[in-house]
Protein backbone atom coordinates (compact mmCIF):
# COMPACT_ATOMS: atom_id res chain seq x y z
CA UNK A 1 -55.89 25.07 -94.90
CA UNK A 2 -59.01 24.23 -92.95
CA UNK A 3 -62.22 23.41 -95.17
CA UNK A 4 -65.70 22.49 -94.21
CA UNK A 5 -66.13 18.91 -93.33
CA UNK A 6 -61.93 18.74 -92.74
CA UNK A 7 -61.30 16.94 -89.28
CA UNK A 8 -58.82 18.69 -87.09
CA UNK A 9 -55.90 16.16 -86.04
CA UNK A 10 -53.10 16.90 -83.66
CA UNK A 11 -49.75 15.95 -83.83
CA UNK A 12 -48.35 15.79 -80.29
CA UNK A 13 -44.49 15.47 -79.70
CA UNK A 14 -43.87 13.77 -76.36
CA UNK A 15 -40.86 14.31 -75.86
CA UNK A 16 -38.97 17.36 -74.21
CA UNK A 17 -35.39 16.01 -73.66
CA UNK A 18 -32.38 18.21 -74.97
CA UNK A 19 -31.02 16.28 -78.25
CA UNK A 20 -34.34 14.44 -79.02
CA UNK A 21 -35.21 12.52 -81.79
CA UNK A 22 -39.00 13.14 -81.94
CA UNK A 23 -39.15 16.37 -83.76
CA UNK A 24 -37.45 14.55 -86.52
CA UNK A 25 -39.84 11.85 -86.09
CA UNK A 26 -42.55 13.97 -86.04
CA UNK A 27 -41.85 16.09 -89.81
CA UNK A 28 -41.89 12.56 -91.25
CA UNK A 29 -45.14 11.52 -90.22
CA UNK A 30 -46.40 14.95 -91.30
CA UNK A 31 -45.12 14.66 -94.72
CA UNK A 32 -47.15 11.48 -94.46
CA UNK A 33 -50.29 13.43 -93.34
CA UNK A 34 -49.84 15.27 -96.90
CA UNK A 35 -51.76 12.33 -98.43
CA UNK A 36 -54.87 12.18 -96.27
CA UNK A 37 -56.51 15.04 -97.23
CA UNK A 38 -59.39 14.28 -94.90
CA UNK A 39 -56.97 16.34 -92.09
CA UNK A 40 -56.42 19.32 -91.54
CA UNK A 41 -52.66 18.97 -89.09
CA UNK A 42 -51.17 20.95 -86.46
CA UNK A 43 -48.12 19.93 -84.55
CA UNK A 44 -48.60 20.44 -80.33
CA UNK A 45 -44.70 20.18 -79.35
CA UNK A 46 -44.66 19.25 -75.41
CA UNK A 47 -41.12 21.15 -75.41
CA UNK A 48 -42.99 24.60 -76.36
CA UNK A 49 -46.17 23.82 -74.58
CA UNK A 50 -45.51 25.14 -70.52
CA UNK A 51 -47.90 22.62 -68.52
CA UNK A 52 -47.19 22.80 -64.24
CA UNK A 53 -46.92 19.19 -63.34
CA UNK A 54 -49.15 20.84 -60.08
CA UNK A 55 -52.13 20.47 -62.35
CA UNK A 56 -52.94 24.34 -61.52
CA UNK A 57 -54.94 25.42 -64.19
CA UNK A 58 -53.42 28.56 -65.66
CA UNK A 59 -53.47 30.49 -69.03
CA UNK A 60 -51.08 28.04 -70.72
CA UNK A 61 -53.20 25.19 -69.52
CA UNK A 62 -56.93 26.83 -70.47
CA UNK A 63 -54.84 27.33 -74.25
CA UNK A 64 -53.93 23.90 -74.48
CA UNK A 65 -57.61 22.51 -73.29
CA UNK A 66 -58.95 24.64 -76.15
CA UNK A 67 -56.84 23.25 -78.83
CA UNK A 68 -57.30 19.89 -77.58
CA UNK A 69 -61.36 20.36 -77.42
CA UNK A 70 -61.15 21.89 -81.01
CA UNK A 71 -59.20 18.58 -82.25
CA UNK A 72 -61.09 15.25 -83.85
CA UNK A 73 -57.91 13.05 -83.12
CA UNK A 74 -54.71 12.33 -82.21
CA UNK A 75 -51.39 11.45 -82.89
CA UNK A 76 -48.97 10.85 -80.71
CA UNK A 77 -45.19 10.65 -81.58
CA UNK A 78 -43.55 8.83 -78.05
CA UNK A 79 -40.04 7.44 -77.73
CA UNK A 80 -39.27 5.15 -75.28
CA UNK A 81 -37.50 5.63 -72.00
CA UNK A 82 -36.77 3.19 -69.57
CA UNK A 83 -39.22 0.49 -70.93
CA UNK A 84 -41.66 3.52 -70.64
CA UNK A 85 -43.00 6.52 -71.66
CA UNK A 86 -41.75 10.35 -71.11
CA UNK A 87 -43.45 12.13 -68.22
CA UNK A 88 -44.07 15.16 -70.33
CA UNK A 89 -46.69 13.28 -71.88
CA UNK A 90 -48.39 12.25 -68.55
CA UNK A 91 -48.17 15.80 -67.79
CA UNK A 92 -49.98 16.54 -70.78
CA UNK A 93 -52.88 14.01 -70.48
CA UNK A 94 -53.46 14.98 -66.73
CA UNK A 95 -53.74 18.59 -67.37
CA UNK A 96 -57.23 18.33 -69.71
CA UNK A 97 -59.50 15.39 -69.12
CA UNK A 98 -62.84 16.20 -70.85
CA UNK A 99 -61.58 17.72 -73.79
CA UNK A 100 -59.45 14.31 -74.76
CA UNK A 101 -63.14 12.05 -74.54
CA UNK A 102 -64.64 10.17 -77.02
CA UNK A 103 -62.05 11.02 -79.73
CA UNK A 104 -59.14 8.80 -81.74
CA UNK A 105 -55.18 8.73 -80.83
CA UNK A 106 -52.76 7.00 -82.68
CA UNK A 107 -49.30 6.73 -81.86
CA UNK A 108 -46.11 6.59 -83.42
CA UNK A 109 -43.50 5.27 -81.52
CA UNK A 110 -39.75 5.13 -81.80
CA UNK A 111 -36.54 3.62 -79.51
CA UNK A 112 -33.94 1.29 -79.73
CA UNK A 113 -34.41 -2.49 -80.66
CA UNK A 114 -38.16 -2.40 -79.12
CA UNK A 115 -39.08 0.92 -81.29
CA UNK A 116 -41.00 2.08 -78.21
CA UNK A 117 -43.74 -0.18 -78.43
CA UNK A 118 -43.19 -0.64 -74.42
CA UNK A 119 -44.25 3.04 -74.38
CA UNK A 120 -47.21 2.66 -76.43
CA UNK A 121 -49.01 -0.61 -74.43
CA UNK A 122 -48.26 1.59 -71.17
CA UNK A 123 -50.02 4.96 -73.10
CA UNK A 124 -53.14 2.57 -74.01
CA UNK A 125 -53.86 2.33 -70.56
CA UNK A 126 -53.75 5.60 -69.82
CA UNK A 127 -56.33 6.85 -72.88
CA UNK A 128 -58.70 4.09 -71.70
CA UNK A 129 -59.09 5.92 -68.40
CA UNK A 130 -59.36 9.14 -70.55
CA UNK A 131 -62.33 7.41 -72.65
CA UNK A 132 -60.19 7.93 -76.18
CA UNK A 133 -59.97 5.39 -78.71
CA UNK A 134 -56.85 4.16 -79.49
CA UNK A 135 -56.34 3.17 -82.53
CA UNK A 136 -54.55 -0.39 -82.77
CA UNK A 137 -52.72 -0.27 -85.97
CA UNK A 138 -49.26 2.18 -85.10
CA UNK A 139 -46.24 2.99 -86.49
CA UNK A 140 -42.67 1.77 -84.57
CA UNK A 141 -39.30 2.99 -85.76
CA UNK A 142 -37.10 0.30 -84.36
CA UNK A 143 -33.27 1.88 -83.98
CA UNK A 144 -34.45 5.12 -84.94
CA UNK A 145 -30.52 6.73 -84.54
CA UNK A 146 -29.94 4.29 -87.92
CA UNK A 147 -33.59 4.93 -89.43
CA UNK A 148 -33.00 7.97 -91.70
CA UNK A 149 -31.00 8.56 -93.82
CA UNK A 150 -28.79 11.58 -94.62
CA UNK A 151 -31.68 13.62 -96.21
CA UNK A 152 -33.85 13.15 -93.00
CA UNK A 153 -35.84 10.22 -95.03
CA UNK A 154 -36.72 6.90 -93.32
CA UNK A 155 -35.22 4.09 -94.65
CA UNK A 156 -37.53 1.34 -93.18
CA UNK A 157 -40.55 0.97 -96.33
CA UNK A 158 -42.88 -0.90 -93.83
CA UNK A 159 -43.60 2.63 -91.65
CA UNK A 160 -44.71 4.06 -94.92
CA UNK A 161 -47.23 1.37 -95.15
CA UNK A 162 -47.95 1.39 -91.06
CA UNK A 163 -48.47 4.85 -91.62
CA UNK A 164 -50.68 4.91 -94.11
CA UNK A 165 -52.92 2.25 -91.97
CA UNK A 166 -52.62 4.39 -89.04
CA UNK A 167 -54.37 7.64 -90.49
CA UNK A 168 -57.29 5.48 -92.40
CA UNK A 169 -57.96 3.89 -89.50
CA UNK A 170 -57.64 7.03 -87.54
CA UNK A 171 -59.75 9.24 -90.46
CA UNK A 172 -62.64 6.53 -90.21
CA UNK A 173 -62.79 6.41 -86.38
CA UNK A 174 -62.38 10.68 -86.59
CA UNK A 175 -65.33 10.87 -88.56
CA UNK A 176 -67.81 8.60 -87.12
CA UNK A 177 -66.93 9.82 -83.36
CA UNK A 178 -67.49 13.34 -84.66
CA UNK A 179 -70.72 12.23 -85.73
CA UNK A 180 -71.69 10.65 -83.08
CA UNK A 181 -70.65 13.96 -80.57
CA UNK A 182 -72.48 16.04 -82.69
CA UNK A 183 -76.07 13.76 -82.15
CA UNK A 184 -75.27 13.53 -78.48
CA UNK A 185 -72.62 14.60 -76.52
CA UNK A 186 -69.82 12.03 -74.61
CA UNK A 187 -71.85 11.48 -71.21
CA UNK A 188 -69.74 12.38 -68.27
């Protein structure tokens, strides 16, 4: 439920690989989201989402741009492959490139013994040259195959508290760049 004054966040899932953990992952850190009230979530899900890696802008592409320009900030659930991060996502970030400015991303990473935090240093670089804001506190499920349990819970306590860092930090820098696009736009 959207209210007035709610700031629009994004959930993006960067992964599109057959048996992937991320959509798991992902309905985690939403149940998170239930707490800060200051958001009003929707879930963008790479694997649904039909970008050309041609950069051709089409109907699927004008769709995305307009739910990215309608968002205040960001969250991006990466694993890590290969001491990097999926291509889908790349994809993703090259197909818009005003609509990401001047707004918040956050990212919640998961792998094997590094918990994709490779994938996250190499994604900072790449919102810097999109003029976002990332946010430095994240969340990093380290052996995420062993991280929840049965019910689909996570067993590690510290990403509860990571998480809860993650969207204050990412509320207070969602609000004040809202502001502050509102006064005067991004310059481009």
């Amino acid at each position: 439920m959207t209210g007035p004054g709610r700031l629009r966040l994004e959930v993006i899932i960067g992964s599109v690989r057959a048996g992937r953990k991320g959509p798991k992952v992902a309905e985690w850190f939403l149940r998170q989201t239930s707490e800060a009230t200051e958001f009003d979530v929707g879930v963008l899900d790479l694997a649904t989402v039909d970008l050309p890696d041609s950069l051709v802008v089409d109907s699927n592409v004008e769709a995305f741009r307009q739910r990215l320009d309608a968002a205040d900030a960001f969250v991006v659930v990466t694993p890590e492959y290969n001491h990097g991060y999926p291509g889908a996502l790349k994809t993703a970030f090259d197909n818009a490139k005003f609509e990401w400015r001047a707004k918040p991303v956050g990212f919640v990473s998961y792998g094997g013994m590094s918990g994709g935090l490779r994938a996250t240093e190499q994604l900072r670089l790449v919102v810097a040259e999109l003029h976002m804001v990332s946010i430095r506190d994240t969340v990093s499920l380290h052996q995420v195959r062993k991280a929840f349990d049965a019910d689909g819970e996570l067993i590690d306590g510290a990403a509860f508290d990571a998480a809860a860092r993650l969207l204050a930090q990412l509320a207070w820098w969602a609000t004040m760049l809202r502001a502050a696009r509102t006064v005067e736009p991004y310059p481009g």
